[in-house]
Protein backbone atom coordinates (compact mmCIF):
# COMPACT_ATOMS: atom_id res chain seq x y z
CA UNK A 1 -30.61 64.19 -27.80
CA UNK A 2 -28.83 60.99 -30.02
CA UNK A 3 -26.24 59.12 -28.45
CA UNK A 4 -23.35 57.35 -30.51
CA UNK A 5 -23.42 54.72 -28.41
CA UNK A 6 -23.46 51.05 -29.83
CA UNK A 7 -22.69 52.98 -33.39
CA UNK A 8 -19.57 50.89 -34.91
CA UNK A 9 -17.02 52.00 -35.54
CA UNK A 10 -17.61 55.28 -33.44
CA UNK A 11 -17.88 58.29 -35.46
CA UNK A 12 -14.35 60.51 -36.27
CA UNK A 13 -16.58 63.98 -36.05
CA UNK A 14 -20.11 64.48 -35.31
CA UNK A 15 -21.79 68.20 -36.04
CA UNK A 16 -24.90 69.28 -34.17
CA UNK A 17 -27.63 70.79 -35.90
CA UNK A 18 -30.87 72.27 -34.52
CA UNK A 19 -34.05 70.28 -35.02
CA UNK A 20 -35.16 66.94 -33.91
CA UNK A 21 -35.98 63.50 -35.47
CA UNK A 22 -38.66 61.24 -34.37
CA UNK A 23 -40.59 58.07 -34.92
CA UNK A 24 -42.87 56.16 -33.59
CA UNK A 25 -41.22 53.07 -33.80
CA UNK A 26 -41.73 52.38 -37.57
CA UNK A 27 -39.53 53.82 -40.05
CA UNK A 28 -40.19 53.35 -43.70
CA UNK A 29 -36.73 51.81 -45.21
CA UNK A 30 -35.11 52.80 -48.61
CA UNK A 31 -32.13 50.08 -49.40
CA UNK A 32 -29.80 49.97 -52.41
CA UNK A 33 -30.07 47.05 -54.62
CA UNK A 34 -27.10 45.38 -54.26
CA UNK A 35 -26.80 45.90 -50.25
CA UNK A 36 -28.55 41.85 -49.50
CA UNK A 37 -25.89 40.93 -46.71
CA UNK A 38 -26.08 44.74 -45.44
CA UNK A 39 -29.35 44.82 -45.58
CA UNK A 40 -29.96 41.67 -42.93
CA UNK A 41 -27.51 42.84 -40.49
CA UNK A 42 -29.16 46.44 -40.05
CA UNK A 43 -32.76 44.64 -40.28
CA UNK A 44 -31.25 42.66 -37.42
CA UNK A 45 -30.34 45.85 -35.35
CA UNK A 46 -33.51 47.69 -35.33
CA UNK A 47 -35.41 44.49 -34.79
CA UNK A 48 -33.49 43.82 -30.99
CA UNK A 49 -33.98 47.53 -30.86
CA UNK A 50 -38.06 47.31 -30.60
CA UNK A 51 -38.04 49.39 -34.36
CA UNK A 52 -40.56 47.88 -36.60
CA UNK A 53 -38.91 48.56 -40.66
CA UNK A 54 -41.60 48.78 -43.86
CA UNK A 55 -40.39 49.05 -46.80
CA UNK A 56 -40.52 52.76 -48.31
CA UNK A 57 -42.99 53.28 -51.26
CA UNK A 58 -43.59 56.62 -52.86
CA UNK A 59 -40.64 58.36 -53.06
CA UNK A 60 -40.22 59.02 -49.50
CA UNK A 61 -37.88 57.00 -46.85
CA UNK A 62 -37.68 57.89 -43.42
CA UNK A 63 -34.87 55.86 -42.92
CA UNK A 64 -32.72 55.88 -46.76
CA UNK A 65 -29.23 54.03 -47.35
CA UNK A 66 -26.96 54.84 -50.06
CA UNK A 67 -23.81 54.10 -51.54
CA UNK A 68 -21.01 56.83 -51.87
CA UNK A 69 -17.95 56.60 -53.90
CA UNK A 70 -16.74 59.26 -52.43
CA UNK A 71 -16.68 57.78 -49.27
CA UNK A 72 -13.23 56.15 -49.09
CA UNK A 73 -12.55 54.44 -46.02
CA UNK A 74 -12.98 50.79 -45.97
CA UNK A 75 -15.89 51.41 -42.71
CA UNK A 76 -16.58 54.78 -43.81
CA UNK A 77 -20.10 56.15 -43.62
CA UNK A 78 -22.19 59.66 -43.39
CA UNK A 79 -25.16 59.82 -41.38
CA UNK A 80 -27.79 63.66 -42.62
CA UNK A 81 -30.62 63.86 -39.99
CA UNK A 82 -33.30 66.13 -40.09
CA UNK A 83 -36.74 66.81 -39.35
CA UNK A 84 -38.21 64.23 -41.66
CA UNK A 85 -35.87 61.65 -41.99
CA UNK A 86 -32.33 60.50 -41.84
CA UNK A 87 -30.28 59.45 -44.19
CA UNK A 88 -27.22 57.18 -43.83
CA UNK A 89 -24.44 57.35 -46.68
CA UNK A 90 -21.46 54.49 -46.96
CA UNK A 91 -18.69 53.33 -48.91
């Protein structure tokens, strides 16, 4: 079972789905271009976390960040997990 804790800021809604996403302790990393200053602080997280990130090739990401219009609040963000990977969508 996840836990929200340490996630900033904590999420408005969460909805629980069946099925269960694991590594083991690699995750192949998919960033958007322009995310440079992102892109350090996360790399920072999963580093103090013990999580070792490669850089995705192929197509496939098991860990894939993504920019969203649609997203409108200043902090906003959308985190899909399944099975194979999860994918974490932001303003």
């Amino acid at each position: 079972m996840g836990s929200t804790e340490g996630l900033i800021p904590l999420p408005q809604m969460i909805e629980s789905r069946e099925g269960v996403f694991s590594c083991d302790g690699r995750l192949s990393v998919d960033w958007p271009d322009a995310w440079e200053a992102e892109r350090g602080v996360v790399e920072d997280w999963f580093e103090r976390s013990g999580l070792v990130l490669t850089e995705a090739s192929g197509g496939h990401a098991d860990l894939a960040f993504e920019q969203n219009a649609a997203i409108e609040e200043v902090e906003g963000y959308r985190i899909e997990v399944d099975a194979s990977s999860v994918k974490v969508f932001a303003a």
